[in-house]
Protein backbone atom coordinates (compact mmCIF):
# COMPACT_ATOMS: atom_id res chain seq x y z
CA UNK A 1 19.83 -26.28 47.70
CA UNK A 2 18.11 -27.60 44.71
CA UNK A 3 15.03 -26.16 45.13
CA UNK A 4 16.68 -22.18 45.81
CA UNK A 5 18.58 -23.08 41.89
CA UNK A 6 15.12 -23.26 40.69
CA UNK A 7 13.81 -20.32 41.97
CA UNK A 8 16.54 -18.82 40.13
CA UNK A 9 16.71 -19.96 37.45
CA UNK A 10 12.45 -19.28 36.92
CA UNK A 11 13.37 -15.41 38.16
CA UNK A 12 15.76 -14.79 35.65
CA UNK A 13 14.08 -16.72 32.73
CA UNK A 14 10.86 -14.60 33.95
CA UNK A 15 12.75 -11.08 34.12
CA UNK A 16 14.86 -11.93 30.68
CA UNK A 17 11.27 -12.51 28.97
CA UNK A 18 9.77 -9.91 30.96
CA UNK A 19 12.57 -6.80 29.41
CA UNK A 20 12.64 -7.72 25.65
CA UNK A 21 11.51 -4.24 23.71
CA UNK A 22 9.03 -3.75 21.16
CA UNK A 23 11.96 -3.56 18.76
CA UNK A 24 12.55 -7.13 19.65
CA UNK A 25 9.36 -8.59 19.50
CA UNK A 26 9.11 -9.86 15.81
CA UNK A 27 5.29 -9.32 15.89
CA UNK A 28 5.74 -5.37 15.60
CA UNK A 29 8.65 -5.87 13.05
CA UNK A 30 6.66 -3.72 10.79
CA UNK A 31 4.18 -0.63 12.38
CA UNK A 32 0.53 -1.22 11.81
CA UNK A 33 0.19 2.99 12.05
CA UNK A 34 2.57 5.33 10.10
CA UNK A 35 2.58 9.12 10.97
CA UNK A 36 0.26 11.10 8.90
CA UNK A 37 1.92 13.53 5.78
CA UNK A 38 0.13 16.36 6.96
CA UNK A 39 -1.37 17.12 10.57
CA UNK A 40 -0.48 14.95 13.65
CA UNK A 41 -1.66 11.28 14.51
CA UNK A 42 -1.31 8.30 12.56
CA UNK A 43 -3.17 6.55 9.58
CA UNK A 44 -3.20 2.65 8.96
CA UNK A 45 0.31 1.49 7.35
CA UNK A 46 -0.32 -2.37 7.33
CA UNK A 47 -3.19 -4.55 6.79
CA UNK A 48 -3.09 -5.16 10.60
CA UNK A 49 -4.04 -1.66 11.32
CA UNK A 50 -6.79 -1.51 8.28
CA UNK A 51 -8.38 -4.05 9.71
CA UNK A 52 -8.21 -2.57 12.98
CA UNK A 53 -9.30 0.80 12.50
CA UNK A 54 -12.59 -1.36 10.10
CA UNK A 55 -12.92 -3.11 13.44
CA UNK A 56 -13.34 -0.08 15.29
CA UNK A 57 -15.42 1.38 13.01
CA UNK A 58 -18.08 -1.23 12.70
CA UNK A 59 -17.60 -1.92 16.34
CA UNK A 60 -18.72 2.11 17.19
CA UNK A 61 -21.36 2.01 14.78
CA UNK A 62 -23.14 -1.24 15.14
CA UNK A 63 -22.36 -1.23 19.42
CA UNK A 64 -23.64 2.44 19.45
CA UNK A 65 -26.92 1.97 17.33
CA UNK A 66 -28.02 -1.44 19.36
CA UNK A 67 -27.80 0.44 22.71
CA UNK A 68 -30.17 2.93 20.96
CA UNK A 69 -32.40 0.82 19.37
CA UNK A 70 -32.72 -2.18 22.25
CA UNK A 71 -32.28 0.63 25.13
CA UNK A 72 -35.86 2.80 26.31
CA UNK A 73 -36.01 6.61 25.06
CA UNK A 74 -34.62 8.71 27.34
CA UNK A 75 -31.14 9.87 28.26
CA UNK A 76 -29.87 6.91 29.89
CA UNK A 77 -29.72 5.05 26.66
CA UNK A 78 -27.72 7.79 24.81
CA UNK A 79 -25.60 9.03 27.80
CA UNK A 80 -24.22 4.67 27.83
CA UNK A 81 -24.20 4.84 23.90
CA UNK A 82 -21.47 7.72 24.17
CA UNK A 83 -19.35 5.73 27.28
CA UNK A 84 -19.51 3.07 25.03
CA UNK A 85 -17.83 4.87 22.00
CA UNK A 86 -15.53 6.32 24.27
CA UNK A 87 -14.56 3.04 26.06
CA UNK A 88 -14.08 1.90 22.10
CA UNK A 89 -12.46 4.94 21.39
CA UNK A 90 -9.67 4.74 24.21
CA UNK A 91 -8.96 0.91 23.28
CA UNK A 92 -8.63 1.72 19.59
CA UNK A 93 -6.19 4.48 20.54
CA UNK A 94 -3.99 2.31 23.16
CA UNK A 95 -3.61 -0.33 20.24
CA UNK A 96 -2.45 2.52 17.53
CA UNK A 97 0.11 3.95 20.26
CA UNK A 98 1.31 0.37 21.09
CA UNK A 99 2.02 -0.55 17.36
CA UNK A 100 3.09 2.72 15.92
CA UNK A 101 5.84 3.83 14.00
CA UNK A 102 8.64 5.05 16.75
CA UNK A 103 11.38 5.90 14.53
CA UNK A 104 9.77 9.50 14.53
CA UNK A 105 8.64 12.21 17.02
CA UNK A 106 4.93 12.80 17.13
CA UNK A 107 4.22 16.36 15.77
CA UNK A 108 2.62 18.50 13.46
CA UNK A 109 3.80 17.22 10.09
CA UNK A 110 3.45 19.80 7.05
CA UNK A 111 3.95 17.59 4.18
CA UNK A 112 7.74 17.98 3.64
CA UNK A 113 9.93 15.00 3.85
CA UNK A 114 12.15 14.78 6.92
């Protein structure tokens, strides 16, 4: 009987950690990415996502120009140099979605307040 309370107890200590929200979850208290003022996406709000998005940047550049320079000349090298920026590319976007600012709809912004 003992051992069935534990199981329980471990299931619903799992599921109540399992449900909290973002809003919950002190780390994204404040949004690394704020929409932009004008045109759709987001820009870097925090010093979290500066130093993400100058993460991603060097990441691109310096990942992208070593599989050209250590890679042979011909279309191979390039054609993994471009899956590589767009592996880099997808991850960078995932973490700006998952740390964004929710209050708002994504759309095209036109500079006026709302």
């Amino acid at each position: 009987m003992a051992r069935s309370n534990n199981h329980e107890l471990i299931l619903k200590t799992i599921s109540r950690h399992a449900t909290l929200s973002v809003k919950e979850n002190p780390m994204n208290a404040k949004p690394w990415f704020n929409h932009k003022r004008y045109g759709a996406g987001f820009s870097a709000g925090s010093w979290q996502g500066w130093v993400v998005t100058i993460a991603y940047g060097v990441t691109v550049v310096l990942g992208s120009r070593a599989i050209l320079v250590w890679g042979d000349d011909s279309w191979s090298s390039l054609v993994i140099a471009l899956a590589f920026i767009a592996a880099m590319t997808f991850v960078y976007a995932g973490i700006v979605w998952r740390t964004r600012d929710r209050s708002r709809r994504v759309k095209w912004r036109w500079g006026r307040s709302e």
